[in-house]
PDB file of N, CA and C in Angstrom:
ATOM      1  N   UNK A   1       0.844  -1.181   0.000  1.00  0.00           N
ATOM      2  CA  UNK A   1       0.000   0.000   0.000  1.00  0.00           C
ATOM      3  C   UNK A   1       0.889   1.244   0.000  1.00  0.00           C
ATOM      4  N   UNK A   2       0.584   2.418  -0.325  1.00  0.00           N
ATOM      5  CA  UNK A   2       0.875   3.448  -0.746  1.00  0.00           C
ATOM      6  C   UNK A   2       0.189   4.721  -0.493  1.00  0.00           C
ATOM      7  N   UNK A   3       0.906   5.336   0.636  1.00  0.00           N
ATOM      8  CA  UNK A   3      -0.107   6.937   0.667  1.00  0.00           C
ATOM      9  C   UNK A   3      -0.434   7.711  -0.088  1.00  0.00           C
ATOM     10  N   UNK A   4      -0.703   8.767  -0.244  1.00  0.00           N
ATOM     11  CA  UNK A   4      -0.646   9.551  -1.030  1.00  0.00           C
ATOM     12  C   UNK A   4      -1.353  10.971  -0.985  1.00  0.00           C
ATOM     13  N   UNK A   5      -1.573  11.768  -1.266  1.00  0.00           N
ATOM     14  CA  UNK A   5      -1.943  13.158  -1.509  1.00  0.00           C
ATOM     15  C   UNK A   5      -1.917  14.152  -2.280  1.00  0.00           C
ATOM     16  N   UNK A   6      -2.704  14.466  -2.965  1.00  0.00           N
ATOM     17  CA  UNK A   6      -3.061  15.378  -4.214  1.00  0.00           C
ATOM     18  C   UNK A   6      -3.635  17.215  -3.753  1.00  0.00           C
ATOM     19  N   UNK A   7      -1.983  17.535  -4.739  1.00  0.00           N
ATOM     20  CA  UNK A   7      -2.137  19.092  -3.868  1.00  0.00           C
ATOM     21  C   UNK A   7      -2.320  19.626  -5.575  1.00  0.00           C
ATOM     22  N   UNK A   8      -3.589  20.364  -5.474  1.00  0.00           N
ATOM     23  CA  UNK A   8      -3.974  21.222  -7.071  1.00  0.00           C
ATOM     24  C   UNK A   8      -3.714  22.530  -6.814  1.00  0.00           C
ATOM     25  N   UNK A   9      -3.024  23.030  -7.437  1.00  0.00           N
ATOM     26  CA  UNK A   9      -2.550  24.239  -8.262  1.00  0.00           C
ATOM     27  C   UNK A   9      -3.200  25.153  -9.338  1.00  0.00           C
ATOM     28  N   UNK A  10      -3.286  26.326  -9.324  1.00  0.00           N
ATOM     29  CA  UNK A  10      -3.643  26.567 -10.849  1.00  0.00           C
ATOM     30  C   UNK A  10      -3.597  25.836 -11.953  1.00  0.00           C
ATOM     31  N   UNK A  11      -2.378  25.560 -11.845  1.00  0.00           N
ATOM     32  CA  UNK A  11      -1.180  25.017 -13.010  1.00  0.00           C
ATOM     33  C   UNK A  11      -0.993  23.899 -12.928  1.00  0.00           C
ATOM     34  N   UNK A  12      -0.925  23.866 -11.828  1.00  0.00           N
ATOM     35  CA  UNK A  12       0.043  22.369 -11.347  1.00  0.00           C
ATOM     36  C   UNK A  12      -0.725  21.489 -10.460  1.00  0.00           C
ATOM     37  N   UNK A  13      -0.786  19.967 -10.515  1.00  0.00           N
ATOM     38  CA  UNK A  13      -1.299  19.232 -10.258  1.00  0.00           C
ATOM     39  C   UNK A  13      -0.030  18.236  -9.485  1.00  0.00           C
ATOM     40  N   UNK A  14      -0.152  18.376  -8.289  1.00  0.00           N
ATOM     41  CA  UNK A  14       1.754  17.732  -7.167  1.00  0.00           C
ATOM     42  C   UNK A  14       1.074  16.630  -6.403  1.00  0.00           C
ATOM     43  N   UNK A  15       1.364  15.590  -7.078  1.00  0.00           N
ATOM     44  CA  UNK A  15       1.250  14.041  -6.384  1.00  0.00           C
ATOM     45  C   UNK A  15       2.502  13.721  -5.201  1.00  0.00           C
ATOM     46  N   UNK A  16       2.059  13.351  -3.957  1.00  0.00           N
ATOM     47  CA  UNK A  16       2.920  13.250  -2.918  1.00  0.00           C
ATOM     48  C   UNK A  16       2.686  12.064  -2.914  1.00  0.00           C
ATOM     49  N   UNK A  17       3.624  11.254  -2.839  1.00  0.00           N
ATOM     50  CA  UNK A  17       3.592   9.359  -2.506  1.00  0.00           C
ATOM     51  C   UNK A  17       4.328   8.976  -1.842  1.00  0.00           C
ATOM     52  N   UNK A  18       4.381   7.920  -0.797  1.00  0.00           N
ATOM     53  CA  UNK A  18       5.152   7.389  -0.016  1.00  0.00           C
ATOM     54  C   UNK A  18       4.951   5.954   0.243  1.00  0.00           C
ATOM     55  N   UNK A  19       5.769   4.941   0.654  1.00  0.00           N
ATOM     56  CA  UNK A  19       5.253   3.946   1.474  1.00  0.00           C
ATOM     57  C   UNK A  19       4.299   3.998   2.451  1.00  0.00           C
ATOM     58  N   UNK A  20       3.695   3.661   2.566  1.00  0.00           N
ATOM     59  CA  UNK A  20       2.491   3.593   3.604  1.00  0.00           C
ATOM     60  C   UNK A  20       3.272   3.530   4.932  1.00  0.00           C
ATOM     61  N   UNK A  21       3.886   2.637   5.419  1.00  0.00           N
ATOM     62  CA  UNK A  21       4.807   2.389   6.639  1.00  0.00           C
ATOM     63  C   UNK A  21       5.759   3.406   6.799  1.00  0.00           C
ATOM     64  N   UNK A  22       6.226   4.303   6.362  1.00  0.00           N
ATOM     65  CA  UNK A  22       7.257   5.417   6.626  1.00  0.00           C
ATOM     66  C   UNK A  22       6.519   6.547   6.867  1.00  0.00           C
ATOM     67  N   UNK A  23       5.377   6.612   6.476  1.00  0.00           N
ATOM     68  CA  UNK A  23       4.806   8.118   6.950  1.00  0.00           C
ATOM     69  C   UNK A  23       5.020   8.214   8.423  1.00  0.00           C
ATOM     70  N   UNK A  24       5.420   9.634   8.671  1.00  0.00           N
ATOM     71  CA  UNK A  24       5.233  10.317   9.771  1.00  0.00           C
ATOM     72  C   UNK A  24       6.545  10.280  10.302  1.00  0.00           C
ATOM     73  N   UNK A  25       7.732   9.302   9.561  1.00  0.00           N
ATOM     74  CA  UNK A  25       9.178   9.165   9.932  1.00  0.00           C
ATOM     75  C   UNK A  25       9.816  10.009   9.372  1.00  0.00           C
ATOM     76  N   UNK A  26      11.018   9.943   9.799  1.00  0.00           N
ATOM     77  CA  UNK A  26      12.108  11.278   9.829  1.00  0.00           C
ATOM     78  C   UNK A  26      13.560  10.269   9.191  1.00  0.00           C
ATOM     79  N   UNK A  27      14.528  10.774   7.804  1.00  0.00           N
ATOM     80  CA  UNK A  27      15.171  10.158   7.559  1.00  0.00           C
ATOM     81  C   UNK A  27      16.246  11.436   7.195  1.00  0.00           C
ATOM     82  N   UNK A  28      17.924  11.058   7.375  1.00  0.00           N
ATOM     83  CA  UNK A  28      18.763  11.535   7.500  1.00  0.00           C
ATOM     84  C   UNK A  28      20.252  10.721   6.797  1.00  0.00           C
ATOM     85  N   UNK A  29      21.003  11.666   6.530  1.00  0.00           N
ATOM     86  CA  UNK A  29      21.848  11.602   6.012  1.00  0.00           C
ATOM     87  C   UNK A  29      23.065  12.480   6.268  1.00  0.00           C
ATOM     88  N   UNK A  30      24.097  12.615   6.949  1.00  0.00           N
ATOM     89  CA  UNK A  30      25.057  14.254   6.578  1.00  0.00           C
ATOM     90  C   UNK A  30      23.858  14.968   6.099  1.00  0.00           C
ATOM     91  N   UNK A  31      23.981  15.746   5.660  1.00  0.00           N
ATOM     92  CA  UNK A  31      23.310  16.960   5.357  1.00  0.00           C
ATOM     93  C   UNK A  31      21.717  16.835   4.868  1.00  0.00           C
ATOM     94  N   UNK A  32      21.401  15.724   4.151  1.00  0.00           N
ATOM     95  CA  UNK A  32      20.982  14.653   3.414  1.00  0.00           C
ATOM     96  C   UNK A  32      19.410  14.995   4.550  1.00  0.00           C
ATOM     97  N   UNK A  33      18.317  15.472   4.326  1.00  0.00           N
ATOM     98  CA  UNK A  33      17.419  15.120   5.356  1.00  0.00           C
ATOM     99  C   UNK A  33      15.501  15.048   4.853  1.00  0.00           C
ATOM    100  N   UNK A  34      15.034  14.376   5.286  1.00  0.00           N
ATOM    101  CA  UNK A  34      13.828  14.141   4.682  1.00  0.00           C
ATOM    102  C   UNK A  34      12.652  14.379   6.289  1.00  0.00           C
ATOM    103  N   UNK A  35      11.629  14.986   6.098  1.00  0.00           N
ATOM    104  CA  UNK A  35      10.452  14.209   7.154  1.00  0.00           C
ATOM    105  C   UNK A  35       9.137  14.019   6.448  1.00  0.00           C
ATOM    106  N   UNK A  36       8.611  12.283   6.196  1.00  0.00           N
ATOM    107  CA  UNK A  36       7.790  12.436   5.522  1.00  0.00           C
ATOM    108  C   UNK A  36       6.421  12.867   6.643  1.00  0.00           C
ATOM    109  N   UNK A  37       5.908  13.961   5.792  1.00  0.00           N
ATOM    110  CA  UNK A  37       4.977  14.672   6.839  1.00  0.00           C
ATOM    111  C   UNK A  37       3.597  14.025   6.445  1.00  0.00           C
ATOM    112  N   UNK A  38       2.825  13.738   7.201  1.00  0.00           N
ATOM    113  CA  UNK A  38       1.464  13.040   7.214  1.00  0.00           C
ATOM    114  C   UNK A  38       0.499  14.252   5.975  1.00  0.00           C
ATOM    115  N   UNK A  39       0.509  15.889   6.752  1.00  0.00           N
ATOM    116  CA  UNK A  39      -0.107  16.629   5.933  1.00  0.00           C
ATOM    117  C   UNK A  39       0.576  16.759   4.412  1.00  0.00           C
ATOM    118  N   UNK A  40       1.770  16.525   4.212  1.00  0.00           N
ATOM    119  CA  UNK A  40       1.487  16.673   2.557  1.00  0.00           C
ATOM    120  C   UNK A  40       1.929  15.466   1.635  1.00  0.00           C
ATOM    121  N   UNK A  41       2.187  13.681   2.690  1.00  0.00           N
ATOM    122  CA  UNK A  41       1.896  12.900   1.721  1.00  0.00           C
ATOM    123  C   UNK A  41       0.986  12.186   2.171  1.00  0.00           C
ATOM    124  N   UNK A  42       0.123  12.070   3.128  1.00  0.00           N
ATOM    125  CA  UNK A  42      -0.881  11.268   3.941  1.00  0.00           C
ATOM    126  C   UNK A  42      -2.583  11.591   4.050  1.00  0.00           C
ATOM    127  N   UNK A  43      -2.913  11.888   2.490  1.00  0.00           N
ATOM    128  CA  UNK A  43      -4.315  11.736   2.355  1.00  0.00           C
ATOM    129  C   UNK A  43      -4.923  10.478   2.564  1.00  0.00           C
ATOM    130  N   UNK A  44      -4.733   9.768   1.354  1.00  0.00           N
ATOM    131  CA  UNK A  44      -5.418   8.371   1.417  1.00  0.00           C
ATOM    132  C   UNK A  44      -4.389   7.563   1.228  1.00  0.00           C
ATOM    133  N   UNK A  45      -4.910   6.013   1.478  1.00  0.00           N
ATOM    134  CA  UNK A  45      -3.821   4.943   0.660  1.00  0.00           C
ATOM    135  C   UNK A  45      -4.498   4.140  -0.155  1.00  0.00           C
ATOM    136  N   UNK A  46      -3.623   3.886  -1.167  1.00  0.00           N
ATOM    137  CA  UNK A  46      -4.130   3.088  -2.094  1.00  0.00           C
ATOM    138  C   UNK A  46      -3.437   1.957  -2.544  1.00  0.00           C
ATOM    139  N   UNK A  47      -3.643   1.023  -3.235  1.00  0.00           N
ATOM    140  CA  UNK A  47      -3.123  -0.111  -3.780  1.00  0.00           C
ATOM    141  C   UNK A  47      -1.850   0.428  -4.993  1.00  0.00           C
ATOM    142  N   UNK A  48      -1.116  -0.403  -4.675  1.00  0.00           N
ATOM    143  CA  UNK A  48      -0.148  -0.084  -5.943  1.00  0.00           C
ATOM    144  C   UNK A  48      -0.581  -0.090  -7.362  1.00  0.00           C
ATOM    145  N   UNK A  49      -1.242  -1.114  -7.100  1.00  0.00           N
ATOM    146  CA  UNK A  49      -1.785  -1.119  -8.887  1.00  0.00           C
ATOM    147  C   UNK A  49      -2.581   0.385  -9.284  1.00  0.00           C
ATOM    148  N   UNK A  50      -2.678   1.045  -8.424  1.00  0.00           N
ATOM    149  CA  UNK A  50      -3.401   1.993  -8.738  1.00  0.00           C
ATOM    150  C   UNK A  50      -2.607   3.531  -9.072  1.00  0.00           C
ATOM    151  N   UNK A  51      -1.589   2.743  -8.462  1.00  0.00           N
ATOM    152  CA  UNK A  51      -0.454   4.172  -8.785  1.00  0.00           C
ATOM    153  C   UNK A  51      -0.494   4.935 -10.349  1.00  0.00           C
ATOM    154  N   UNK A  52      -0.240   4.003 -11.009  1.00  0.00           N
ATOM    155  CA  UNK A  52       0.163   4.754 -12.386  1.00  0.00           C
ATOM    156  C   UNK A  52      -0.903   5.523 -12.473  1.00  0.00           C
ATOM    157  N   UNK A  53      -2.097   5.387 -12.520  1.00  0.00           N
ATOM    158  CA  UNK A  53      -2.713   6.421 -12.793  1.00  0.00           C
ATOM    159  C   UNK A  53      -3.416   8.056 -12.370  1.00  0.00           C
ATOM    160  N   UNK A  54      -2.523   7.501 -10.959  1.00  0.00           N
ATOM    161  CA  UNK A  54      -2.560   9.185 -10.346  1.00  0.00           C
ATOM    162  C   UNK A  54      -1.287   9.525 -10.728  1.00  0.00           C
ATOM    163  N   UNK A  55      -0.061   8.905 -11.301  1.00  0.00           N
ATOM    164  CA  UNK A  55       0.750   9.421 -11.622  1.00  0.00           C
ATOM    165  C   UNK A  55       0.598  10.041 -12.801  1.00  0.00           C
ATOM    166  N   UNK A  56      -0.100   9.482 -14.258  1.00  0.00           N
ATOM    167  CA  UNK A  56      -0.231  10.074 -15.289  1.00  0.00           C
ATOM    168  C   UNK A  56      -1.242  11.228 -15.461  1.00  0.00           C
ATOM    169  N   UNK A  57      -2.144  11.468 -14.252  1.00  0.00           N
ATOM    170  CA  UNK A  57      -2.405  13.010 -13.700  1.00  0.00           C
ATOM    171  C   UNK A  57      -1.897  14.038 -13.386  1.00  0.00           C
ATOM    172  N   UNK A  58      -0.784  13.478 -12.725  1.00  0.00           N
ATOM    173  CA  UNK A  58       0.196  14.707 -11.971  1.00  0.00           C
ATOM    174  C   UNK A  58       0.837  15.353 -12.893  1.00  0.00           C
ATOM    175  N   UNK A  59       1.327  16.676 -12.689  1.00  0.00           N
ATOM    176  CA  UNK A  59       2.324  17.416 -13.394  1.00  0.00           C
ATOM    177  C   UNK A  59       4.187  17.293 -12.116  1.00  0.00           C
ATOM    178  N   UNK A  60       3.512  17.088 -11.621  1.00  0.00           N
ATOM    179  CA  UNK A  60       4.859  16.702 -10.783  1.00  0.00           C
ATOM    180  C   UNK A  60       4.662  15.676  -9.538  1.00  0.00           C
ATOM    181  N   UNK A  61       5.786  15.038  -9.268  1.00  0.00           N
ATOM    182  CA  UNK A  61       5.370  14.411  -8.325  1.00  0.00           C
ATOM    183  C   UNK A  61       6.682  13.850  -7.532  1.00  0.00           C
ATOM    184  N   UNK A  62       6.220  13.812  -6.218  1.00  0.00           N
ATOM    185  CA  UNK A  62       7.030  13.347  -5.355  1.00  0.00           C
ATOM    186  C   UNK A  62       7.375  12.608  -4.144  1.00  0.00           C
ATOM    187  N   UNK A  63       8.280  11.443  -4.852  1.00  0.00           N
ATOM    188  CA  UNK A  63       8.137  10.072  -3.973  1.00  0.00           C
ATOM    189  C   UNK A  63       8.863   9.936  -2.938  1.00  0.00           C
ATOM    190  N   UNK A  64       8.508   9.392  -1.900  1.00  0.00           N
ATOM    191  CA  UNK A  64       9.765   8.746  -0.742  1.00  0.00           C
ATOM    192  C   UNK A  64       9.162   7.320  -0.621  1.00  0.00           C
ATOM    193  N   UNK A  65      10.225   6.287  -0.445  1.00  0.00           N
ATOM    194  CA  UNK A  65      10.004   5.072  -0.272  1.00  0.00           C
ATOM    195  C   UNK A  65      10.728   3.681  -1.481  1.00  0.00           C
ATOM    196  N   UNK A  66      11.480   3.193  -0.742  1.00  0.00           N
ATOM    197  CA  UNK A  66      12.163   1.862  -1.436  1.00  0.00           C
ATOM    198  C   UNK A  66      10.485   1.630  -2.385  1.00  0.00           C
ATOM    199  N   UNK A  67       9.600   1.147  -1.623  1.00  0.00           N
ATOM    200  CA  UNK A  67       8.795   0.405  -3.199  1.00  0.00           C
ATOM    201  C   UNK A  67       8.021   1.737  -4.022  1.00  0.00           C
ATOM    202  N   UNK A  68       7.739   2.697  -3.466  1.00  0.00           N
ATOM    203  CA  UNK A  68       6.902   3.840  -4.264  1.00  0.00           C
ATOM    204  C   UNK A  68       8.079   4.204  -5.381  1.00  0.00           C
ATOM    205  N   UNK A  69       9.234   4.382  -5.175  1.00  0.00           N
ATOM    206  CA  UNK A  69      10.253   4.899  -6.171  1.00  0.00           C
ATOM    207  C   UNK A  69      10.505   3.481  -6.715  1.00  0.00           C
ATOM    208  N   UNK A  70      10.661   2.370  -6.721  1.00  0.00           N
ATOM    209  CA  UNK A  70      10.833   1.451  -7.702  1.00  0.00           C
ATOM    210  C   UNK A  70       9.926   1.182  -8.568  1.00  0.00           C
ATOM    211  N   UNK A  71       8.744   1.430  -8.424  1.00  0.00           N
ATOM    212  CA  UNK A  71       7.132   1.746  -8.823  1.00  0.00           C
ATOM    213  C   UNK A  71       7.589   2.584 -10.093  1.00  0.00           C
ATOM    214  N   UNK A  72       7.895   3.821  -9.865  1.00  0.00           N
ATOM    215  CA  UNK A  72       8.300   5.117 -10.395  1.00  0.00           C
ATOM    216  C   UNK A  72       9.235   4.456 -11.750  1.00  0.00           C
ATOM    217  N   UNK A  73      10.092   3.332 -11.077  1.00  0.00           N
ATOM    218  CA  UNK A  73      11.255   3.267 -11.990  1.00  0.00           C
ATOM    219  C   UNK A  73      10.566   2.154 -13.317  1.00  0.00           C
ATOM    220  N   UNK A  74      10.014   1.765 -12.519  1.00  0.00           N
ATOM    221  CA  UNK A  74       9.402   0.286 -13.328  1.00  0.00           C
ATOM    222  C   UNK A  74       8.192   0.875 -14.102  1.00  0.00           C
ATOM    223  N   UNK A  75       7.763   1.789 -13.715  1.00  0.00           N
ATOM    224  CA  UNK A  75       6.853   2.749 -14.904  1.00  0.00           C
ATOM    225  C   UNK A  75       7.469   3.431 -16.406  1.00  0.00           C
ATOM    226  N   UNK A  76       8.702   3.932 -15.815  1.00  0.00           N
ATOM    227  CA  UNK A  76       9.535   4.262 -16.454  1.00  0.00           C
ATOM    228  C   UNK A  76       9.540   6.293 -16.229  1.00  0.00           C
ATOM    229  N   UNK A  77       8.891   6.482 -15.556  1.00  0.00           N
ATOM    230  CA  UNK A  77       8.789   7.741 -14.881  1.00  0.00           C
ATOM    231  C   UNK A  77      10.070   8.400 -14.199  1.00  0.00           C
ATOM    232  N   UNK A  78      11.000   7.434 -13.408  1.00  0.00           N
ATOM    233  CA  UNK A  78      12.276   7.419 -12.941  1.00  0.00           C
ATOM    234  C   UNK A  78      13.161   6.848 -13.346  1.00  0.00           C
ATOM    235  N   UNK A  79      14.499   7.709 -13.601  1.00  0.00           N
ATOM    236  CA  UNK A  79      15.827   6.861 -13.772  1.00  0.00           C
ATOM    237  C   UNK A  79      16.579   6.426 -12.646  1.00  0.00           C
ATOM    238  N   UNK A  80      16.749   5.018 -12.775  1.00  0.00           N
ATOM    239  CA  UNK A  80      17.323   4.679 -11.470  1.00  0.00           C
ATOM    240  C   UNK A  80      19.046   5.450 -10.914  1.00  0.00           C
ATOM    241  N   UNK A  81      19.183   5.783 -11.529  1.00  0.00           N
ATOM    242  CA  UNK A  81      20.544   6.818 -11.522  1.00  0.00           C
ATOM    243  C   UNK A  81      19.997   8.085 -10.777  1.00  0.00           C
ATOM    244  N   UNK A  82      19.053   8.635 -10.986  1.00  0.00           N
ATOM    245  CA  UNK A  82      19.315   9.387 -10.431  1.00  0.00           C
ATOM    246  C   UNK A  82      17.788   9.577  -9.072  1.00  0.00           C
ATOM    247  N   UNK A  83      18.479   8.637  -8.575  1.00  0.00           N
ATOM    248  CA  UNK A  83      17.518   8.345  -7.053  1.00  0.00           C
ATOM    249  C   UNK A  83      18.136   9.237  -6.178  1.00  0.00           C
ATOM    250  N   UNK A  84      17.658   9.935  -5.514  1.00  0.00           N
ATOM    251  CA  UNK A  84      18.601   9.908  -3.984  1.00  0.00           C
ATOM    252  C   UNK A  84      18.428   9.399  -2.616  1.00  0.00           C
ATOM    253  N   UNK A  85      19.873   8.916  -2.238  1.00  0.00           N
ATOM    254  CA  UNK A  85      19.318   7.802  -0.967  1.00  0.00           C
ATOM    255  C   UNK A  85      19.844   8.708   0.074  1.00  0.00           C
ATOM    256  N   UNK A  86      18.664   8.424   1.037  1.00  0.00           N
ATOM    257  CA  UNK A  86      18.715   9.842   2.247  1.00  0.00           C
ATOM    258  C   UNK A  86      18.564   8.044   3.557  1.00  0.00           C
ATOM    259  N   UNK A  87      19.566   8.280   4.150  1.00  0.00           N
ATOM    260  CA  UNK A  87      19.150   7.310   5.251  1.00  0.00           C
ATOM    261  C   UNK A  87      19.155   6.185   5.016  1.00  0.00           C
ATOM    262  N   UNK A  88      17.938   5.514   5.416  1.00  0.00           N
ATOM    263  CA  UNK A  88      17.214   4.104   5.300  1.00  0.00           C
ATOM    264  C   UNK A  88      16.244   4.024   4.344  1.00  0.00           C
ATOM    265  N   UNK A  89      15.994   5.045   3.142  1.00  0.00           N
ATOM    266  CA  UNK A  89      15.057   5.383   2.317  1.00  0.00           C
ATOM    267  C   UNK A  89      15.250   6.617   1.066  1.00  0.00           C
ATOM    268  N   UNK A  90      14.508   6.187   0.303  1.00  0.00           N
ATOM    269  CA  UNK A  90      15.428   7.083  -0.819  1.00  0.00           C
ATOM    270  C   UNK A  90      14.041   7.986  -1.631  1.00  0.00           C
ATOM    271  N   UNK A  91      14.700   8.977  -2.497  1.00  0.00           N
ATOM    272  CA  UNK A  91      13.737   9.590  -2.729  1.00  0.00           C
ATOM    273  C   UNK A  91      13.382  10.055  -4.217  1.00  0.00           C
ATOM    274  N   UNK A  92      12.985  10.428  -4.959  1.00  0.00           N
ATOM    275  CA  UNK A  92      12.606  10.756  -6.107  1.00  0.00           C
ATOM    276  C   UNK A  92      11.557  11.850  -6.543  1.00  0.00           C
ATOM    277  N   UNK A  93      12.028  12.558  -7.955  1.00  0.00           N
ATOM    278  CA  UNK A  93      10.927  13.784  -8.005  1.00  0.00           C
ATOM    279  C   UNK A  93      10.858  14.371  -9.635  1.00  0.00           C
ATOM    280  N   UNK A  94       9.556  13.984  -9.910  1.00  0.00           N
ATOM    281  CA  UNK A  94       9.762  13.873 -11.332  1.00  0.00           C
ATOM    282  C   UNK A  94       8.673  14.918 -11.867  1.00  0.00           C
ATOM    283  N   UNK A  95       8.950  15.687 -13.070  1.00  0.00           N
ATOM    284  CA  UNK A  95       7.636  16.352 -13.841  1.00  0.00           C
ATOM    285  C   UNK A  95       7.281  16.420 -14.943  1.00  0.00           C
ATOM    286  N   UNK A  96       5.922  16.926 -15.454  1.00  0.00           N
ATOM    287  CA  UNK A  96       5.970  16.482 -17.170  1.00  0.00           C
ATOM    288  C   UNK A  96       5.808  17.839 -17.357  1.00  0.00           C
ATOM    289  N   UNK A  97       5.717  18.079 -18.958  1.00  0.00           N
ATOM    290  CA  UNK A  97       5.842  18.989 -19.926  1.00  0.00           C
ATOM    291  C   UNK A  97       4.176  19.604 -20.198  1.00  0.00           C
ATOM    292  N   UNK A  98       3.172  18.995 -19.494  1.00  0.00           N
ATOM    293  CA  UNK A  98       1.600  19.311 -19.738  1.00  0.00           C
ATOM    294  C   UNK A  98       1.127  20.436 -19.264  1.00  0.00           C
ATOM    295  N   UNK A  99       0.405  20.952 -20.115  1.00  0.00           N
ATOM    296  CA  UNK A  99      -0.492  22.256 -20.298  1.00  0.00           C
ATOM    297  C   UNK A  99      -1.587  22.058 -20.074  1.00  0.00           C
TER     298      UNK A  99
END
């Protein structure tokens, strides 16, 4: 399962996703620092299978979590190169070109 939260914009449409189990945790690195906050990735949760298609809504979006970012990668939405690993958990942040 997979949190998530949908913040609308004029413009912009910002998908927040996380593992379901890491919300509300705090991850670190040297300088390196993340807190996934309940208010802006912890609306609902949903099934993975259901991901792609709040992803192909979003104009941007942004993941924390070993399976939400492999999700990302295996969509083809993310390059696995350029992940960043913060801690015990890594992160990702991707946008499209839509008008």
């Amino acid at each position: 399962m997979f949190s998530i939260k949908i913040h609308r914009m004029p413009k912009e449409t910002i998908l927040a996703v996380c593992d379901e189990e890491i919300l509300g945790r705090k991850f670190a690195d040297g300088e390196k620092r993340i807190e996934v906050y309940g208010s802006f990735y912890g609306d609902r949760s949903i099934e993975e299978e259901s991901l792609a298609a709040y992803m192909e809504e979003a104009t941007i979006v942004n993941i924390v979590g070993t399976r939400a970012v492999q999700k990302a990668i295996d969509l083809g939405y993310v390059d696995k190169d350029r992940v960043l690993k913060i801690g015990e958990t890594v992160h990702a942040q991707f946008a499209t070109l839509r008008r």
